[in-house]
PDB file of N, CA and C in Angstrom:
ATOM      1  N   UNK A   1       0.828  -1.190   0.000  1.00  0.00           N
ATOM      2  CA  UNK A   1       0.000   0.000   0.000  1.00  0.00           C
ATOM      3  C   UNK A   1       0.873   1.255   0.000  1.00  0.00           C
ATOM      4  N   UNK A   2       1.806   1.170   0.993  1.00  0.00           N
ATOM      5  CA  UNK A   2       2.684   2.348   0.611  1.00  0.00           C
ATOM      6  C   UNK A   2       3.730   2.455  -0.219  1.00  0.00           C
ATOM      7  N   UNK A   3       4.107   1.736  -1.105  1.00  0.00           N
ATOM      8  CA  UNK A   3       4.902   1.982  -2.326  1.00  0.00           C
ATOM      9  C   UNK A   3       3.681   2.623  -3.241  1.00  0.00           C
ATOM     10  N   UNK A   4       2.782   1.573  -3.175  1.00  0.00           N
ATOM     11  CA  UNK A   4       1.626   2.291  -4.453  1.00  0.00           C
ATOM     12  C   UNK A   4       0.835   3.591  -3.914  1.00  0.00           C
ATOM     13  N   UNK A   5       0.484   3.846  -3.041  1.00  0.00           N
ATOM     14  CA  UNK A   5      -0.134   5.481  -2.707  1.00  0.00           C
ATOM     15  C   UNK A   5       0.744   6.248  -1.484  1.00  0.00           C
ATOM     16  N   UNK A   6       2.029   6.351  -0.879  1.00  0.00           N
ATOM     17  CA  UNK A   6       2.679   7.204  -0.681  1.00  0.00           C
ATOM     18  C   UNK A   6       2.981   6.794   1.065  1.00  0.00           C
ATOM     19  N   UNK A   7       4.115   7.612   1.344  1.00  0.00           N
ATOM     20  CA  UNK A   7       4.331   7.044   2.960  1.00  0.00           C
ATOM     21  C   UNK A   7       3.630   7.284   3.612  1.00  0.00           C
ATOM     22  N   UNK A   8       2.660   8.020   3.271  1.00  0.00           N
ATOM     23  CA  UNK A   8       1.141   8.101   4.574  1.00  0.00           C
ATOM     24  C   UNK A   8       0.490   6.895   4.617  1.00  0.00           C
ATOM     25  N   UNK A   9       0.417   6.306   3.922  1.00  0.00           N
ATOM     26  CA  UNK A   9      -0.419   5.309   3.826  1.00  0.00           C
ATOM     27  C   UNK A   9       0.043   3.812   3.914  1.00  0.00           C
ATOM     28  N   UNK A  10      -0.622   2.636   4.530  1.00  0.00           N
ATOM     29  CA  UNK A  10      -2.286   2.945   4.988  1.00  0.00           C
ATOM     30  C   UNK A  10      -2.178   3.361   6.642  1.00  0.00           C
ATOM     31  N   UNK A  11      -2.986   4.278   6.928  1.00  0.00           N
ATOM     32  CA  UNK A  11      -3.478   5.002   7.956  1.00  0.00           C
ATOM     33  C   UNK A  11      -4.104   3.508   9.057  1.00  0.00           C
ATOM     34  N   UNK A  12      -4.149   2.734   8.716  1.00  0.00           N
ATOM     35  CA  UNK A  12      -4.398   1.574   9.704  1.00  0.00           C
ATOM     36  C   UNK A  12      -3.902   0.067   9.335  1.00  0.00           C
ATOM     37  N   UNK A  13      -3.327  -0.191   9.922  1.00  0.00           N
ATOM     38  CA  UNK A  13      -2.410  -1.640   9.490  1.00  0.00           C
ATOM     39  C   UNK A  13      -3.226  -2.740   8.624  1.00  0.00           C
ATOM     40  N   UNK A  14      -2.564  -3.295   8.439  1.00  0.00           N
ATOM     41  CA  UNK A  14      -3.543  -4.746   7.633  1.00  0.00           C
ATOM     42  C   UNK A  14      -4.468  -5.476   8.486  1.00  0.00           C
ATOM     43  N   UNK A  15      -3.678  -5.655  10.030  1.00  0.00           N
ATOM     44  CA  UNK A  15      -4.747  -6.683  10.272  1.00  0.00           C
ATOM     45  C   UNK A  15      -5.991  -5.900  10.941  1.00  0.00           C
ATOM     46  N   UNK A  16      -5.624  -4.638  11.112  1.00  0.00           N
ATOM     47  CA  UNK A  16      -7.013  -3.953  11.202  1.00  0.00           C
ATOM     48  C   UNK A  16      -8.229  -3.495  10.181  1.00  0.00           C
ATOM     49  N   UNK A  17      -7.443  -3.247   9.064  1.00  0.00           N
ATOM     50  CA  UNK A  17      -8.101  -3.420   7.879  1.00  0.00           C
ATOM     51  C   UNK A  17      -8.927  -5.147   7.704  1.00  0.00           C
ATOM     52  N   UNK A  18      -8.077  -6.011   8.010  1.00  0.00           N
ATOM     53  CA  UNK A  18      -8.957  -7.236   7.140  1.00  0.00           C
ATOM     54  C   UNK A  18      -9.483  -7.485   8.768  1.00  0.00           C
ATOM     55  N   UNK A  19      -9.452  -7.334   9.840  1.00  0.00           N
ATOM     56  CA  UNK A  19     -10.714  -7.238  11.160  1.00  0.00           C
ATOM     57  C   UNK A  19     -12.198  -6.842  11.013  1.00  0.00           C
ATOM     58  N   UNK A  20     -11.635  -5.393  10.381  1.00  0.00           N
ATOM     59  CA  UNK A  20     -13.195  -4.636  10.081  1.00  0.00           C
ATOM     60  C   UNK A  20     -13.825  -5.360   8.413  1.00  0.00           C
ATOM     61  N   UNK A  21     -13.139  -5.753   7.675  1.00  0.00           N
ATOM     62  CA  UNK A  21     -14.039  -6.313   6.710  1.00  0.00           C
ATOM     63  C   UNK A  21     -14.101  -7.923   7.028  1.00  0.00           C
ATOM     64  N   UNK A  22     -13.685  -8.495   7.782  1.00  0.00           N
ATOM     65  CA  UNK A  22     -13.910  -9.960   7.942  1.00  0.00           C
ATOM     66  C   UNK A  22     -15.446 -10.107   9.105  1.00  0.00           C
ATOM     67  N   UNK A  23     -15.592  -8.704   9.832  1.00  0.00           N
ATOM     68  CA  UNK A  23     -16.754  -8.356  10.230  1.00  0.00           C
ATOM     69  C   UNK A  23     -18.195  -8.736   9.711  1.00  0.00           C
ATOM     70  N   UNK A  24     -18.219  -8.025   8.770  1.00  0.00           N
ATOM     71  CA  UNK A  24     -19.030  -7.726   7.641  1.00  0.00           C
ATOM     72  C   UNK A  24     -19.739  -9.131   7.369  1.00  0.00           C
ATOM     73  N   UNK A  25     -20.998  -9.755   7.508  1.00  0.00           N
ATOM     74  CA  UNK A  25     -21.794 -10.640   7.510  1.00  0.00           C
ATOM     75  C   UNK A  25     -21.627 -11.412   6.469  1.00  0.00           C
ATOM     76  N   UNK A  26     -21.924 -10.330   5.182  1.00  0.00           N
ATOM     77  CA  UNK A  26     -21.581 -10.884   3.495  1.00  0.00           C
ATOM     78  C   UNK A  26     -19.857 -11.397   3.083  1.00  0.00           C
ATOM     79  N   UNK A  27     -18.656 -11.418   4.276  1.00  0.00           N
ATOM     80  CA  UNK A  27     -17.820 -11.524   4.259  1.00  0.00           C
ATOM     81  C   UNK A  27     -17.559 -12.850   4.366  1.00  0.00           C
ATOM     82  N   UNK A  28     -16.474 -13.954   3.540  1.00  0.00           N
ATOM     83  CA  UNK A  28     -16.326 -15.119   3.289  1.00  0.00           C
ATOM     84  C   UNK A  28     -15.353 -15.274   4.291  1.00  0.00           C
ATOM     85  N   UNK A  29     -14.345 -14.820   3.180  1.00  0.00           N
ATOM     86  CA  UNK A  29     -13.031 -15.236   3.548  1.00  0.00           C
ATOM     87  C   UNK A  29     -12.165 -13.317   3.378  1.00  0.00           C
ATOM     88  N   UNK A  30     -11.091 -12.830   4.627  1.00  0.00           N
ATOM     89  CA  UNK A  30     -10.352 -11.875   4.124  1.00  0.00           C
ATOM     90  C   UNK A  30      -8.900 -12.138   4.094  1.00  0.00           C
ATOM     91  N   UNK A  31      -7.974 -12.102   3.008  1.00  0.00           N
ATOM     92  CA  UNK A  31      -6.870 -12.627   2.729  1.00  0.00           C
ATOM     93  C   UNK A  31      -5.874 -11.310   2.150  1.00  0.00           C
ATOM     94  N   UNK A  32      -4.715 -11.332   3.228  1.00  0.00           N
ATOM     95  CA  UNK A  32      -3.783 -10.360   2.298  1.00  0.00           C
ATOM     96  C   UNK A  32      -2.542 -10.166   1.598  1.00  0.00           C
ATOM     97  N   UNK A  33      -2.231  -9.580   0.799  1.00  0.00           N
ATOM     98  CA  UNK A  33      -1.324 -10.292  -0.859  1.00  0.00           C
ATOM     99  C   UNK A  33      -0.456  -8.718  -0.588  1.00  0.00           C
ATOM    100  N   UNK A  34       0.919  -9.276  -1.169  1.00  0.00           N
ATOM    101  CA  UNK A  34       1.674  -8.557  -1.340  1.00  0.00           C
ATOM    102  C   UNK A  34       2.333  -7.712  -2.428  1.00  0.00           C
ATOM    103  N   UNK A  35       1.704  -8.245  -3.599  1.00  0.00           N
ATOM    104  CA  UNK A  35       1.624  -7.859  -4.302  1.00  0.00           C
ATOM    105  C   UNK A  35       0.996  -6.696  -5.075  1.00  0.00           C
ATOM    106  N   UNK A  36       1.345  -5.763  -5.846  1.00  0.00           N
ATOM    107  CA  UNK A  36       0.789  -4.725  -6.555  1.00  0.00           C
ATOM    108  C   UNK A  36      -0.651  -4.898  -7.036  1.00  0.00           C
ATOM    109  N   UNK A  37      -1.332  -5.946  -7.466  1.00  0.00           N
ATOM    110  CA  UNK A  37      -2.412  -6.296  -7.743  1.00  0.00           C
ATOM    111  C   UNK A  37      -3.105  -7.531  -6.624  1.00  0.00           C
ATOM    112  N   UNK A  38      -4.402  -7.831  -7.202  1.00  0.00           N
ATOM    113  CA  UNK A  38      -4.821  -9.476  -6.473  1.00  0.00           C
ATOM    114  C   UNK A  38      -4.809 -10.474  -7.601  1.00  0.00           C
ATOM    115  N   UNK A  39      -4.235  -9.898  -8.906  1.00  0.00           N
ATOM    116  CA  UNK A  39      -4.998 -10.717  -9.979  1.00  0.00           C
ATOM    117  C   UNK A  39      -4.526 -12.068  -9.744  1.00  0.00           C
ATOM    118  N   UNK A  40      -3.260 -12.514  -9.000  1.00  0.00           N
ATOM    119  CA  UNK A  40      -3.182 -13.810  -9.152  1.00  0.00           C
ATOM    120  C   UNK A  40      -3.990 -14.457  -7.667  1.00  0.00           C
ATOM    121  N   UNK A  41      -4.032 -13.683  -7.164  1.00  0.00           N
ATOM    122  CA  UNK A  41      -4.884 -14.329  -5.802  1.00  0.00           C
ATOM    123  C   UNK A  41      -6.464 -14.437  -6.147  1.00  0.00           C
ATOM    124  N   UNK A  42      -7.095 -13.564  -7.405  1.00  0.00           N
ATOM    125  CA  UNK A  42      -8.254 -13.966  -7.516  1.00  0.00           C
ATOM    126  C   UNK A  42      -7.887 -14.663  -8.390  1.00  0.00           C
ATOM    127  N   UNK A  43      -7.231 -14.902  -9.021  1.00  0.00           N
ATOM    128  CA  UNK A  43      -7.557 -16.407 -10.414  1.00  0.00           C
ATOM    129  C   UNK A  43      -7.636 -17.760  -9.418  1.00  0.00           C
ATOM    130  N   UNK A  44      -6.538 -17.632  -8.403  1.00  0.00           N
ATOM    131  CA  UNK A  44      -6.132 -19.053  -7.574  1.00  0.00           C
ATOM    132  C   UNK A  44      -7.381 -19.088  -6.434  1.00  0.00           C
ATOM    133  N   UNK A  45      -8.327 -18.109  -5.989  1.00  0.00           N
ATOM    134  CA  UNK A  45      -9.229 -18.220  -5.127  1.00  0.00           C
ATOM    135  C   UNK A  45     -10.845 -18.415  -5.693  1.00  0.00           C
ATOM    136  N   UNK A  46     -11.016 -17.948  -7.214  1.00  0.00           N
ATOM    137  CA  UNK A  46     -11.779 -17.734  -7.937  1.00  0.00           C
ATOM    138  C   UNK A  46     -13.512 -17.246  -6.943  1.00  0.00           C
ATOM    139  N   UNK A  47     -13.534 -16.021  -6.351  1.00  0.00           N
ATOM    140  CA  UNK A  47     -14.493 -15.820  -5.499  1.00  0.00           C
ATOM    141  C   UNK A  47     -15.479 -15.413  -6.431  1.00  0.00           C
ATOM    142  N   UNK A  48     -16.514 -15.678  -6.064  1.00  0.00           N
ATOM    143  CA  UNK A  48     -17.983 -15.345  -6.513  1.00  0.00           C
ATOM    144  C   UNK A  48     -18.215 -13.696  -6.852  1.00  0.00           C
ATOM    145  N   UNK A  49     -17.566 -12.605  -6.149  1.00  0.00           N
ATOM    146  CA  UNK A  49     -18.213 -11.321  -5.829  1.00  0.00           C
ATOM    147  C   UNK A  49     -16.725 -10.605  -6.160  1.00  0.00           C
ATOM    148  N   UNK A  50     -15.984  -9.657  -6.430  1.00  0.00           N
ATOM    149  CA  UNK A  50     -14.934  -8.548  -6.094  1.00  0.00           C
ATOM    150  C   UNK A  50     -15.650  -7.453  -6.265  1.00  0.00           C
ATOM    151  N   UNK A  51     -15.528  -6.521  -4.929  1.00  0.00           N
ATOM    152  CA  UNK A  51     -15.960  -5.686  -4.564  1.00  0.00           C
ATOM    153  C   UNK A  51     -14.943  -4.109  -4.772  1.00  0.00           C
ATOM    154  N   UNK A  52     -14.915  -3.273  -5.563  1.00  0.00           N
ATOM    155  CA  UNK A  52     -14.475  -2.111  -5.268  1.00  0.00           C
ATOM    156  C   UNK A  52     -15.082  -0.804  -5.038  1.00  0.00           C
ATOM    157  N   UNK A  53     -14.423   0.154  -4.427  1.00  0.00           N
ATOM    158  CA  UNK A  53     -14.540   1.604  -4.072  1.00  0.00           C
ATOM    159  C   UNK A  53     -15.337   2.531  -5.118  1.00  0.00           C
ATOM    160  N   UNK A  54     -16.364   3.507  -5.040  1.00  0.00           N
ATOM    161  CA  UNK A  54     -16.399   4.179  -6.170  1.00  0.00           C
ATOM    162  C   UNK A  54     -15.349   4.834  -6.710  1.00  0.00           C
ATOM    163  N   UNK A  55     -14.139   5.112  -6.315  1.00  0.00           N
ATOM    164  CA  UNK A  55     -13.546   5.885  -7.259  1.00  0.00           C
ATOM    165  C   UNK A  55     -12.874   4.771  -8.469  1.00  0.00           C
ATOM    166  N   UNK A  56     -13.424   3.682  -8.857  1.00  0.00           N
ATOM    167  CA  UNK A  56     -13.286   2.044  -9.676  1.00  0.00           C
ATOM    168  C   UNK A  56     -13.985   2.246 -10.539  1.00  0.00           C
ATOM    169  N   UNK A  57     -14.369   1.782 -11.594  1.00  0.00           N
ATOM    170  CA  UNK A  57     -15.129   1.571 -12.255  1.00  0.00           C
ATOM    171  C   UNK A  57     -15.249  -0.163 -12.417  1.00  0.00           C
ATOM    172  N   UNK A  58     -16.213  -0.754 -12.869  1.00  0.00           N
ATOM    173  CA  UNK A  58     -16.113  -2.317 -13.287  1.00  0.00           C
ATOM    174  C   UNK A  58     -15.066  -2.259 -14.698  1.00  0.00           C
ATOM    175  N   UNK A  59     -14.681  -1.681 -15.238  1.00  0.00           N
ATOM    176  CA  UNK A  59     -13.467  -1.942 -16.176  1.00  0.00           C
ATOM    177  C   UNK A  59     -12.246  -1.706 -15.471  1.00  0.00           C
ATOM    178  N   UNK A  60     -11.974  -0.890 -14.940  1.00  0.00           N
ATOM    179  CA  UNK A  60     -10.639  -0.592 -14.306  1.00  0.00           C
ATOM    180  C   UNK A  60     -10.311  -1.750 -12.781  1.00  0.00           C
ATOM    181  N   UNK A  61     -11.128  -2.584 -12.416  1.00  0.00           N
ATOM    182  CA  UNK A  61     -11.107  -3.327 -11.440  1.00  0.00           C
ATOM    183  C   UNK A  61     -10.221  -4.839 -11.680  1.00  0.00           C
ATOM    184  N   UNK A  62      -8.802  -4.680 -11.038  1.00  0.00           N
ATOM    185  CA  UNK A  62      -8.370  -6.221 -11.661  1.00  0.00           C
ATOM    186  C   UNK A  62      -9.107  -6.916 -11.301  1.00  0.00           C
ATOM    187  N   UNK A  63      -8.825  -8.066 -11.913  1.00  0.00           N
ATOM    188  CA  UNK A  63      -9.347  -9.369 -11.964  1.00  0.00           C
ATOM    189  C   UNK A  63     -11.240  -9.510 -11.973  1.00  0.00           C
ATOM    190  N   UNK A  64     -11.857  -8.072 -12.336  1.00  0.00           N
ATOM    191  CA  UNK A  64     -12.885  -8.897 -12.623  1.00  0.00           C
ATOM    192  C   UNK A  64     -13.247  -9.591 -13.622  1.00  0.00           C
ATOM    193  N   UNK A  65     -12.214  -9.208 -14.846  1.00  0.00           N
ATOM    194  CA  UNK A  65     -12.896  -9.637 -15.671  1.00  0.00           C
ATOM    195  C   UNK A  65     -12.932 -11.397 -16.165  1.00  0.00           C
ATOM    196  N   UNK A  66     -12.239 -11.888 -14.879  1.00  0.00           N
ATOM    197  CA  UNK A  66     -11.999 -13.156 -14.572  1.00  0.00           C
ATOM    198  C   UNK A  66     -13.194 -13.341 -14.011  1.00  0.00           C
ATOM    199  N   UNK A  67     -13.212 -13.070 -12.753  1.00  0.00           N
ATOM    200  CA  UNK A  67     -14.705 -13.242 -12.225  1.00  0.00           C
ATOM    201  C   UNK A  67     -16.296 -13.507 -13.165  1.00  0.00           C
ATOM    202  N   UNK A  68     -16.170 -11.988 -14.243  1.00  0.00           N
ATOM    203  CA  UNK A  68     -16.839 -12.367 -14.514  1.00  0.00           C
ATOM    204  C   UNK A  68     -17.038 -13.171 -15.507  1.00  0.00           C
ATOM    205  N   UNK A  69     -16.222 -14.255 -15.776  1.00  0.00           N
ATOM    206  CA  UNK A  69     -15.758 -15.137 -16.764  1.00  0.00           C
ATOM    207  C   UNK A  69     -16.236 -16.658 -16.444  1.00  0.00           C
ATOM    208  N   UNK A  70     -16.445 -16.371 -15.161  1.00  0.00           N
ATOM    209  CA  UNK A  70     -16.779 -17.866 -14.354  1.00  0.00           C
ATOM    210  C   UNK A  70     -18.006 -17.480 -13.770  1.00  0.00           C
ATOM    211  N   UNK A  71     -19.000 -16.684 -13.753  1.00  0.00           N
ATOM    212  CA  UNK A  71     -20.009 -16.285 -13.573  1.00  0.00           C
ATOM    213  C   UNK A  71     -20.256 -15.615 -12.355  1.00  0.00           C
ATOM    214  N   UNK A  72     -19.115 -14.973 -11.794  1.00  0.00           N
ATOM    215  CA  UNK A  72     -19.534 -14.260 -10.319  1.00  0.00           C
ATOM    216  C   UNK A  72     -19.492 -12.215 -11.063  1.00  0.00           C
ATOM    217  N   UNK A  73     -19.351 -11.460 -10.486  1.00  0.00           N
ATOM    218  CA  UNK A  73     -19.584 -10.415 -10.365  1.00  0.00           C
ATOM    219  C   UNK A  73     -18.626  -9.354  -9.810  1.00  0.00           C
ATOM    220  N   UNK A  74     -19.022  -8.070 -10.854  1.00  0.00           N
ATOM    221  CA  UNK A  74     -17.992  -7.134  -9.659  1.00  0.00           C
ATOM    222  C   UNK A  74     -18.856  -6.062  -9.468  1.00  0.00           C
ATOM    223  N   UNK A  75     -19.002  -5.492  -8.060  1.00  0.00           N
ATOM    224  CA  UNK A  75     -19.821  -4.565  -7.444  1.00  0.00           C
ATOM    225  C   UNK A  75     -18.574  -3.700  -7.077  1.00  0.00           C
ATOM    226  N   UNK A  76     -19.578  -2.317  -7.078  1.00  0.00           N
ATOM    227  CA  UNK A  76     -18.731  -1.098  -7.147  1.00  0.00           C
ATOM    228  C   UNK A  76     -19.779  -0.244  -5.922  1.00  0.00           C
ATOM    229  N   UNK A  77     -19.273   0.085  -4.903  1.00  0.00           N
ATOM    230  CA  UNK A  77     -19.664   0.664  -3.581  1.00  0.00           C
ATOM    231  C   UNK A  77     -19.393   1.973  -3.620  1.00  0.00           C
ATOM    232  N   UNK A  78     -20.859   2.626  -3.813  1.00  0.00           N
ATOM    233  CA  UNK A  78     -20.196   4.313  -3.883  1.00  0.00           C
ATOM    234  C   UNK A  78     -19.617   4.897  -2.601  1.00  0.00           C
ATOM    235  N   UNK A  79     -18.747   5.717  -2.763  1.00  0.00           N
ATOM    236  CA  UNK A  79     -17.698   6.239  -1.826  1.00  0.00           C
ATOM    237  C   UNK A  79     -18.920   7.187  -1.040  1.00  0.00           C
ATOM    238  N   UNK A  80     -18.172   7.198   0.462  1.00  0.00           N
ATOM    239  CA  UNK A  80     -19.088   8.636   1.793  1.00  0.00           C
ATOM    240  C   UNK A  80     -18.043   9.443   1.084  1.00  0.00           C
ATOM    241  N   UNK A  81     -19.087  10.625   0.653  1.00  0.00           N
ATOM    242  CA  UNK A  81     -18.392  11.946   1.051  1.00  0.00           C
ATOM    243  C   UNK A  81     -17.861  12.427   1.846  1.00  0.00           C
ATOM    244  N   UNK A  82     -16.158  12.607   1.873  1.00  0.00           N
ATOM    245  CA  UNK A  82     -15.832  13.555   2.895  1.00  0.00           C
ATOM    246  C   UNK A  82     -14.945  11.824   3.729  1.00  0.00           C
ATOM    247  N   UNK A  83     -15.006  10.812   3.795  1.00  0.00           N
ATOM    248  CA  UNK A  83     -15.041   9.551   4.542  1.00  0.00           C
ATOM    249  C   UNK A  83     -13.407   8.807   4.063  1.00  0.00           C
ATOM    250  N   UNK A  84     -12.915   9.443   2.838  1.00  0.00           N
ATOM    251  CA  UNK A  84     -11.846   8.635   2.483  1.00  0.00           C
ATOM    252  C   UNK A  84     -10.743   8.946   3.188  1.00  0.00           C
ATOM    253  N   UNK A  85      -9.672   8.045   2.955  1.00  0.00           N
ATOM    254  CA  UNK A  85      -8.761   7.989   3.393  1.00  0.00           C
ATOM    255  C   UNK A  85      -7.780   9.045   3.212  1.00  0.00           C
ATOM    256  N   UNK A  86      -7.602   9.321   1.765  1.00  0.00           N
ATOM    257  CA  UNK A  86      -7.108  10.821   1.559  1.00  0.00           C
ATOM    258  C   UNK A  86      -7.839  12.007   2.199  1.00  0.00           C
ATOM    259  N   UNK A  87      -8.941  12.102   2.327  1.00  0.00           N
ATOM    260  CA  UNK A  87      -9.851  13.307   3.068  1.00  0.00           C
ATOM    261  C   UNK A  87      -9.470  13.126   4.731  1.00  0.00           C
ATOM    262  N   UNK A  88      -9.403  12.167   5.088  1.00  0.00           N
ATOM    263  CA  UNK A  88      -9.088  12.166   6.505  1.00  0.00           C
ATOM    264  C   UNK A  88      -7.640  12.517   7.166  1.00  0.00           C
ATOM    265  N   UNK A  89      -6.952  12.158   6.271  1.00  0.00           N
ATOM    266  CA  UNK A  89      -5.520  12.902   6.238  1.00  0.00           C
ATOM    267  C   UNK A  89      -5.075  14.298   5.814  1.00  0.00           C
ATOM    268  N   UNK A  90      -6.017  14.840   4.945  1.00  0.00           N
ATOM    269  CA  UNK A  90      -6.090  15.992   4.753  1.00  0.00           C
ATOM    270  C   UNK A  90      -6.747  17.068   5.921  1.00  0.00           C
ATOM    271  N   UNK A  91      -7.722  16.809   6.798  1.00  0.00           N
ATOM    272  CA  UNK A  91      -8.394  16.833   8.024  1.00  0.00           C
ATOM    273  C   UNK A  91      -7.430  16.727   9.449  1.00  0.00           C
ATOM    274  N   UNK A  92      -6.696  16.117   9.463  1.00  0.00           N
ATOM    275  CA  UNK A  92      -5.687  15.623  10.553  1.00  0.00           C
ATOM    276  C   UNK A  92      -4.404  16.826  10.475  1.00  0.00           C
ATOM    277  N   UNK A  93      -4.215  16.679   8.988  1.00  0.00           N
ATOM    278  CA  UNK A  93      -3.073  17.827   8.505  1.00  0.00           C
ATOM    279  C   UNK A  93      -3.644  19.341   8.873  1.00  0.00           C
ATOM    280  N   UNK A  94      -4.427  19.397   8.583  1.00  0.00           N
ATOM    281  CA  UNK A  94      -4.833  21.030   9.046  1.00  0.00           C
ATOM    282  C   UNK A  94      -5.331  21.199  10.292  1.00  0.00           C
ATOM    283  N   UNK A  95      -5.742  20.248  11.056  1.00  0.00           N
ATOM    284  CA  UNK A  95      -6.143  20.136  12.136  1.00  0.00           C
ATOM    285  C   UNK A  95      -4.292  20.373  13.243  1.00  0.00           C
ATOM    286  N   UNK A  96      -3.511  19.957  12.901  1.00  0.00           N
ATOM    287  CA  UNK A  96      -1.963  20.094  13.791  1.00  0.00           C
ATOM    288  C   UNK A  96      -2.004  21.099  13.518  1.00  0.00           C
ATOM    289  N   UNK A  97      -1.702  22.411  11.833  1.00  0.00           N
ATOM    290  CA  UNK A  97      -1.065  23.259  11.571  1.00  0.00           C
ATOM    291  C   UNK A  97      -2.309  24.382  11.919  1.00  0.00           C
ATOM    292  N   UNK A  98      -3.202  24.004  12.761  1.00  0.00           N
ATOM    293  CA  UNK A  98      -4.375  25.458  13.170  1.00  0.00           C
ATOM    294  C   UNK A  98      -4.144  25.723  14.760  1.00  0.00           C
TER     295      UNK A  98
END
């Protein structure tokens, strides 16, 4: 995460990240990859559902188009205003320098 979006990030470790989504009722299985993408962790897991962020589109989403190749799906979750991760760091930052 922080090679690909910058040394701020991520603002909460992995296993707190996959805590709060292994939560989540509709949640199977949460698994985490080290890699720049999941595409080889979804070909080798082949899950029913990949879920991304609104700022995604279903074309720009790896590996769905695997998914949807084997008949599962990719859902796209519109983003809270004001709720992201970049906005909250931006919030924190002006919040020290006031």
């Amino acid at each position: 995460m922080r090679r690909l979006k910058g040394p701020e990030r991520p603002v909460r470790g992995e296993a707190d990240r996959a805590y709060v989504l292994a939560a989540l009722e509709t949640v199977d299985a949460v698994t985490v990859f080290d890699e720049d993408t999941p595409l080889e962790l979804v070909r080798t897991l082949r899950p029913d559902v990949i879920v991304k962020g609104g700022d995604y589109s279903p074309d720009t989403v790896v590996g769905a188009a695997e998914v949807r190749g084997w008949g599962g799906e990719c859902v796209i979750i519109p983003l809270t205003p004001g709720h992201s991760t970049t906005a909250i760091i931006e919030r924190l930052r002006s919040h020290r320098h006031a």
